[in-house]
C-alpha atoms as a PDB file:
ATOM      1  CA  UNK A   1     125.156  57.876 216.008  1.00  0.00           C
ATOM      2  CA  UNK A   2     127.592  57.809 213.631  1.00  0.00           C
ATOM      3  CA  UNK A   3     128.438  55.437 210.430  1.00  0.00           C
ATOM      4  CA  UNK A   4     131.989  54.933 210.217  1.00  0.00           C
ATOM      5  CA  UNK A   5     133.505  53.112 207.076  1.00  0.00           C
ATOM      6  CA  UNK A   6     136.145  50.285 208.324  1.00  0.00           C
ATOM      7  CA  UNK A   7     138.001  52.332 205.244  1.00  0.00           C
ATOM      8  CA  UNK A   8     137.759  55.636 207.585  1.00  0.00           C
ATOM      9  CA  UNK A   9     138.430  53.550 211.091  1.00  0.00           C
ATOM     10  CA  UNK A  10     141.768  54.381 211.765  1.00  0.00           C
ATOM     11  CA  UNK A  11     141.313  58.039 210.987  1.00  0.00           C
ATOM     12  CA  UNK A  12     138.475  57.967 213.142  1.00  0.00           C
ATOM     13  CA  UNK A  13     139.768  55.726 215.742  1.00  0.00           C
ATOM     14  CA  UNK A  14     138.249  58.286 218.391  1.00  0.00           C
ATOM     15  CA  UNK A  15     134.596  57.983 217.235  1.00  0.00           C
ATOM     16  CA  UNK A  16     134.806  54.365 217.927  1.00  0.00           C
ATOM     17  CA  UNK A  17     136.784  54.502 221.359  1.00  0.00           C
ATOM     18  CA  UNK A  18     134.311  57.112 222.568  1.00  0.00           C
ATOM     19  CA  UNK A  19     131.325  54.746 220.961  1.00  0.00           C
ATOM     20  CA  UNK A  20     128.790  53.399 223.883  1.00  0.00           C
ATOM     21  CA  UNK A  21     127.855  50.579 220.844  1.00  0.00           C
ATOM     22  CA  UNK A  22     129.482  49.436 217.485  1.00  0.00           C
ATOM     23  CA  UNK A  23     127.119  47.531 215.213  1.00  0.00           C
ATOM     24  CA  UNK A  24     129.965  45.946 212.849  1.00  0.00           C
ATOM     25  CA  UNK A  25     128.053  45.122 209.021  1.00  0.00           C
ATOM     26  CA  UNK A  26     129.806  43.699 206.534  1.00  0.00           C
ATOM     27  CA  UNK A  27     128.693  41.831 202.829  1.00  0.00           C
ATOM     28  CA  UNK A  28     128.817  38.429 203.290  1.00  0.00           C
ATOM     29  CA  UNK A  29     131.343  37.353 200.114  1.00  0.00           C
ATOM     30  CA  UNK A  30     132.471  33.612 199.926  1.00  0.00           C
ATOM     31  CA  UNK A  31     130.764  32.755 203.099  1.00  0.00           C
ATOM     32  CA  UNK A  32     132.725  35.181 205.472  1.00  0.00           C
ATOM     33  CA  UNK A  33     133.196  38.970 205.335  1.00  0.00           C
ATOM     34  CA  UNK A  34     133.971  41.325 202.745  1.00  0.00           C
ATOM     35  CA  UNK A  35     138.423  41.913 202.578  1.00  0.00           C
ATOM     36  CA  UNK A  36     137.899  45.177 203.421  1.00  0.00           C
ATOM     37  CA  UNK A  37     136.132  44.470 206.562  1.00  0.00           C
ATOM     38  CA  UNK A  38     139.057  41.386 207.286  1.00  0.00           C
ATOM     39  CA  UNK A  39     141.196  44.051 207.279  1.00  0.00           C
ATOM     40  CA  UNK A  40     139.663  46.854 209.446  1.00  0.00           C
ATOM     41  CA  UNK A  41     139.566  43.433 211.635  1.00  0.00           C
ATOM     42  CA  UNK A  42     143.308  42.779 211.417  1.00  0.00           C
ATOM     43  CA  UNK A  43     143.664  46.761 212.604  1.00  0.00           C
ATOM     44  CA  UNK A  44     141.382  46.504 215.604  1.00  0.00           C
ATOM     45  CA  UNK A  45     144.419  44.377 217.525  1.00  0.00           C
ATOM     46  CA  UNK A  46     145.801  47.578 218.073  1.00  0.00           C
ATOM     47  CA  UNK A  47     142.020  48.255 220.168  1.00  0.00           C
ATOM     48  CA  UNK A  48     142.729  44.945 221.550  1.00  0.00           C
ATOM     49  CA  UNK A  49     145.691  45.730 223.322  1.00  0.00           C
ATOM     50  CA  UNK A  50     144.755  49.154 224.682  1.00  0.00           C
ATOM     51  CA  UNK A  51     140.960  47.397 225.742  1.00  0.00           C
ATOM     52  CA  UNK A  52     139.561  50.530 224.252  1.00  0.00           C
ATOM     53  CA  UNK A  53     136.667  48.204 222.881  1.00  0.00           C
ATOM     54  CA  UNK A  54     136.186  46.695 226.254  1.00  0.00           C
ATOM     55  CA  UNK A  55     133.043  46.551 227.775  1.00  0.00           C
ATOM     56  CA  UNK A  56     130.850  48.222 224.390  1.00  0.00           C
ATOM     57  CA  UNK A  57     128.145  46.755 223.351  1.00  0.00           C
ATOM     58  CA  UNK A  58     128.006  45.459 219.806  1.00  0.00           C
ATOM     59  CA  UNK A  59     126.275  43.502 217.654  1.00  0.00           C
ATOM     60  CA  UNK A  60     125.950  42.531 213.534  1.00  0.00           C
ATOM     61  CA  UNK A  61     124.249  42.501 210.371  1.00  0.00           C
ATOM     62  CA  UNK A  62     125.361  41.235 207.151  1.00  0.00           C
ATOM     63  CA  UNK A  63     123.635  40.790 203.505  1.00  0.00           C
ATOM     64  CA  UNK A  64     124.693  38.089 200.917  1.00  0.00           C
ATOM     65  CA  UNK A  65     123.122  37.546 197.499  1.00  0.00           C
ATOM     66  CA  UNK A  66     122.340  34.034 197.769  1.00  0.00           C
ATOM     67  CA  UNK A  67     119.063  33.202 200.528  1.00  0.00           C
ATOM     68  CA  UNK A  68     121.170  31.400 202.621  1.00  0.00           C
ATOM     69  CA  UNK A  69     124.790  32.303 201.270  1.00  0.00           C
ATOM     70  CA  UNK A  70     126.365  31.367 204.678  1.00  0.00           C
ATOM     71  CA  UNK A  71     125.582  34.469 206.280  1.00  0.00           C
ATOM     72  CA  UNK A  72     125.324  32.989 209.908  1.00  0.00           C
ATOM     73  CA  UNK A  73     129.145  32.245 209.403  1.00  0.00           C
ATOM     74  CA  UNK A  74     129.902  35.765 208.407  1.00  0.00           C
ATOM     75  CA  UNK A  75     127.665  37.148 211.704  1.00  0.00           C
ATOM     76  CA  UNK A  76     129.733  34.416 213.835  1.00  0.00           C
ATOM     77  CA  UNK A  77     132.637  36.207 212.499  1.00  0.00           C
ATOM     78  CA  UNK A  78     131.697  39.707 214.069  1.00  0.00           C
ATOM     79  CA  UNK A  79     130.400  38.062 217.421  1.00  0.00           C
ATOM     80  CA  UNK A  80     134.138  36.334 217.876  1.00  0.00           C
ATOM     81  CA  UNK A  81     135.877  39.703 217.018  1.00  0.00           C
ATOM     82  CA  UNK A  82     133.295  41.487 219.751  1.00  0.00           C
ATOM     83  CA  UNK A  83     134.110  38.844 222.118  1.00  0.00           C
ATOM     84  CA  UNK A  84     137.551  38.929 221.801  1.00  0.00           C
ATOM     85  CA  UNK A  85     137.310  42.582 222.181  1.00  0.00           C
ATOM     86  CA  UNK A  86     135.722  41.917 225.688  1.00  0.00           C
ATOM     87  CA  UNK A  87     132.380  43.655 224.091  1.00  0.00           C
ATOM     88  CA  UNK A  88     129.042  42.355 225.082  1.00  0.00           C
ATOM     89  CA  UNK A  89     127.007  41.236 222.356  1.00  0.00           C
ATOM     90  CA  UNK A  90     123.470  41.951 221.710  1.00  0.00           C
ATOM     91  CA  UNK A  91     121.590  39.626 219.436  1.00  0.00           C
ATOM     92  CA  UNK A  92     118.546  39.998 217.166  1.00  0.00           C
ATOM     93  CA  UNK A  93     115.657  39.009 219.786  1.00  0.00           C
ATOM     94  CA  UNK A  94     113.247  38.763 217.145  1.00  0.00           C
ATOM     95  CA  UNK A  95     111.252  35.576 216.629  1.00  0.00           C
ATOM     96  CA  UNK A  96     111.738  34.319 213.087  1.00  0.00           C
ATOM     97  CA  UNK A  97     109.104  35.795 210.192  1.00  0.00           C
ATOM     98  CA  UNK A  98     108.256  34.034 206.950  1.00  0.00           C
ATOM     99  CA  UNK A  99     107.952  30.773 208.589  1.00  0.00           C
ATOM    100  CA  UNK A 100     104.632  29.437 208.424  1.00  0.00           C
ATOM    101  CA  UNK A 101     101.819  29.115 205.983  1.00  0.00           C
ATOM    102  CA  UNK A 102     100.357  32.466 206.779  1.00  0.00           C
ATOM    103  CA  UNK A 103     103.535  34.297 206.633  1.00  0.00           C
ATOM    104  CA  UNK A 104     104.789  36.324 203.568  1.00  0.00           C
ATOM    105  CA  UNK A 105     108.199  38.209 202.622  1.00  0.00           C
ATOM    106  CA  UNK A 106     107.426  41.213 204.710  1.00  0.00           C
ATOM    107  CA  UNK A 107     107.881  39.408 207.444  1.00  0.00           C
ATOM    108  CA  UNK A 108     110.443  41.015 210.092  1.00  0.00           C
ATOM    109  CA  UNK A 109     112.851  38.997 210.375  1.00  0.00           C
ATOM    110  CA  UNK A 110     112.050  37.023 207.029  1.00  0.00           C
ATOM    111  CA  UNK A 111     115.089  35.482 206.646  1.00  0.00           C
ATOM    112  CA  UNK A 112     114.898  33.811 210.562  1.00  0.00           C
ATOM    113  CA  UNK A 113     117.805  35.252 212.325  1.00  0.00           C
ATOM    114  CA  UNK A 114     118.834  35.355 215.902  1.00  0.00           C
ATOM    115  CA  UNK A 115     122.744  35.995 216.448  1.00  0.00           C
ATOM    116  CA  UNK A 116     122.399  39.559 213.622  1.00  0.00           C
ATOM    117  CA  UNK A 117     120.079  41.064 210.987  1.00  0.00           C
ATOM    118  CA  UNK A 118     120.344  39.263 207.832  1.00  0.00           C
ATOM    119  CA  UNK A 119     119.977  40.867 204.607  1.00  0.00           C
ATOM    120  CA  UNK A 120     119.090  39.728 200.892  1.00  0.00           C
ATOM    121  CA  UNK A 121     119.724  41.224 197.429  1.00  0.00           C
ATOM    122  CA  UNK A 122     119.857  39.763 194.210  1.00  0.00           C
ATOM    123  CA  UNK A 123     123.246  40.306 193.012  1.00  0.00           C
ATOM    124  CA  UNK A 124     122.438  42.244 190.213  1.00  0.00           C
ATOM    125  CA  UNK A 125     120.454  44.399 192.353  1.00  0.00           C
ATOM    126  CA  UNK A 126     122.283  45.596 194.642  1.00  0.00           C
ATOM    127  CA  UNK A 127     121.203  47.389 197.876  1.00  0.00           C
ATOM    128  CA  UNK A 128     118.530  48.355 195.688  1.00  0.00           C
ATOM    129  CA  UNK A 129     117.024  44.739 195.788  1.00  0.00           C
ATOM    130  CA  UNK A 130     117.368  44.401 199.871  1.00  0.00           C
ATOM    131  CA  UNK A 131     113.844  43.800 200.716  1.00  0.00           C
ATOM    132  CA  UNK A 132     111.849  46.227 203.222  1.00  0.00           C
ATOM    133  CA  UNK A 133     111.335  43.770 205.594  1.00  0.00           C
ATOM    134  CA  UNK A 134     114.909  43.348 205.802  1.00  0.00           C
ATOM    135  CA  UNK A 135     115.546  47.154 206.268  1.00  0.00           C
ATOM    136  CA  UNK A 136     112.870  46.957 208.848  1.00  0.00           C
ATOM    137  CA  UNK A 137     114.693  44.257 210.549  1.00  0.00           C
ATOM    138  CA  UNK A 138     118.127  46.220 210.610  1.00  0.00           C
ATOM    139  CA  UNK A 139     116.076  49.335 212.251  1.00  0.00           C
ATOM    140  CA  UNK A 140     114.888  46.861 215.053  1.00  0.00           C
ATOM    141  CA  UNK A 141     118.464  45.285 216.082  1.00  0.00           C
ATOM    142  CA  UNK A 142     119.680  49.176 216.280  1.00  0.00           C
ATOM    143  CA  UNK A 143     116.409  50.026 218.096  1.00  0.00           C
ATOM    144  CA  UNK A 144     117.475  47.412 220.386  1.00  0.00           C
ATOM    145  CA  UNK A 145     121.014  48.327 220.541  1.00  0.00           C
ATOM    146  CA  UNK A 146     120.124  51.780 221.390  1.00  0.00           C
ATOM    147  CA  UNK A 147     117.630  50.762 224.448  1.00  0.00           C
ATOM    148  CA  UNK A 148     120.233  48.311 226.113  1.00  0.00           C
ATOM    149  CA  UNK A 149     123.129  50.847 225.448  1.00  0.00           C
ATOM    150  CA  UNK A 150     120.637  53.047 227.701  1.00  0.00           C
ATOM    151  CA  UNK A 151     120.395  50.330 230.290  1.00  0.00           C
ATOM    152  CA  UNK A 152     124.056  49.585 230.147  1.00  0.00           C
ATOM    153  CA  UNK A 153     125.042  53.263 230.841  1.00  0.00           C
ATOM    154  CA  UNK A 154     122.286  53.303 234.031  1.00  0.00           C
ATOM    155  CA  UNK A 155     123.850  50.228 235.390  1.00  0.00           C
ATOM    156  CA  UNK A 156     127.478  51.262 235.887  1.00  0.00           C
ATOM    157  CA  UNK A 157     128.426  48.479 238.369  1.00  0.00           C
ATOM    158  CA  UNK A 158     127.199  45.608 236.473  1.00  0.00           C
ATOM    159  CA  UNK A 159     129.797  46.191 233.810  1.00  0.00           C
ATOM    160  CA  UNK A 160     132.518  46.819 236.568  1.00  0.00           C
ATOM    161  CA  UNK A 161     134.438  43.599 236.664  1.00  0.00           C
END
């Protein structure tokens, strides 16, 4: 496992072609990702058009001050790139938390995702103000990366077409 800054991508190109999974993560700024991470998008066409991405699993996770802060729009943003990249995406598969009268903020999955992880930080907090639960929640989607990237590599000929 490795974490690869999109400002690092091109010079490590190699750790993402030889990648089983990419979880992509970017801030949620203005309701869509972070400029840096548009433009790490803009490189990938060069994956594109070798397929190098092809057939990886992948999924998302994004973190916006604001509660809501149009995150699902930003994790919509890294399915389409996946899926354009012929990767299969792998989504949160956590029931939401937080949402009933007996629920409380450490919740996982407090914020009620389903296509990513979902983070939230004051903005005068920082990463320092991203709740546990939310860490928690990140841990599970790569937990469940991990196991179906397992799976994916024992079942060779379901990913042949």
């Amino acid at each position: 496992m490795s974490l690869v800054p999109v400002a690092e991508a091109e010079a490590r190109a190699t750790e993402l072609d030889e990648a089983d999974a990419i979880i992509f993560g970017s801030p949620t700024y203005m309701g869509g990702v972070s400029a840096e991470f548009a433009r790490f998008k803009d490189w990938t066409s060069k994956r594109w058009l070798e397929g190098t991405l092809r057939n990886k699993l992948a999924a998302g996770f994004t973190a916006s001050a604001s509660w809501n802060g149009d995150k699902h729009n930003t994790l919509y943003q890294l399915l389409t790139l996946a899926l354009q990249h012929g990767m299969v995406w792998v989504g949160l598969g956590l029931p939401p938390g937080y949402n009933h009268s007996k629920g409380s903020a450490e919740d996982l999955n407090r914020l009620g995702a389903s296509v990513g992880a979902m983070a939230q930080a004051n903005a005068d907090q920082g990463i320092e103000g991203v709740a546990a639960s939310d860490f928690r929640t990140m841990e599970s989607l790569g937990r469940r990366v991990a196991e179906a990237a397992v799976r994916w590599q024992e079942e060779p000929l379901a990913q042949a077409a």
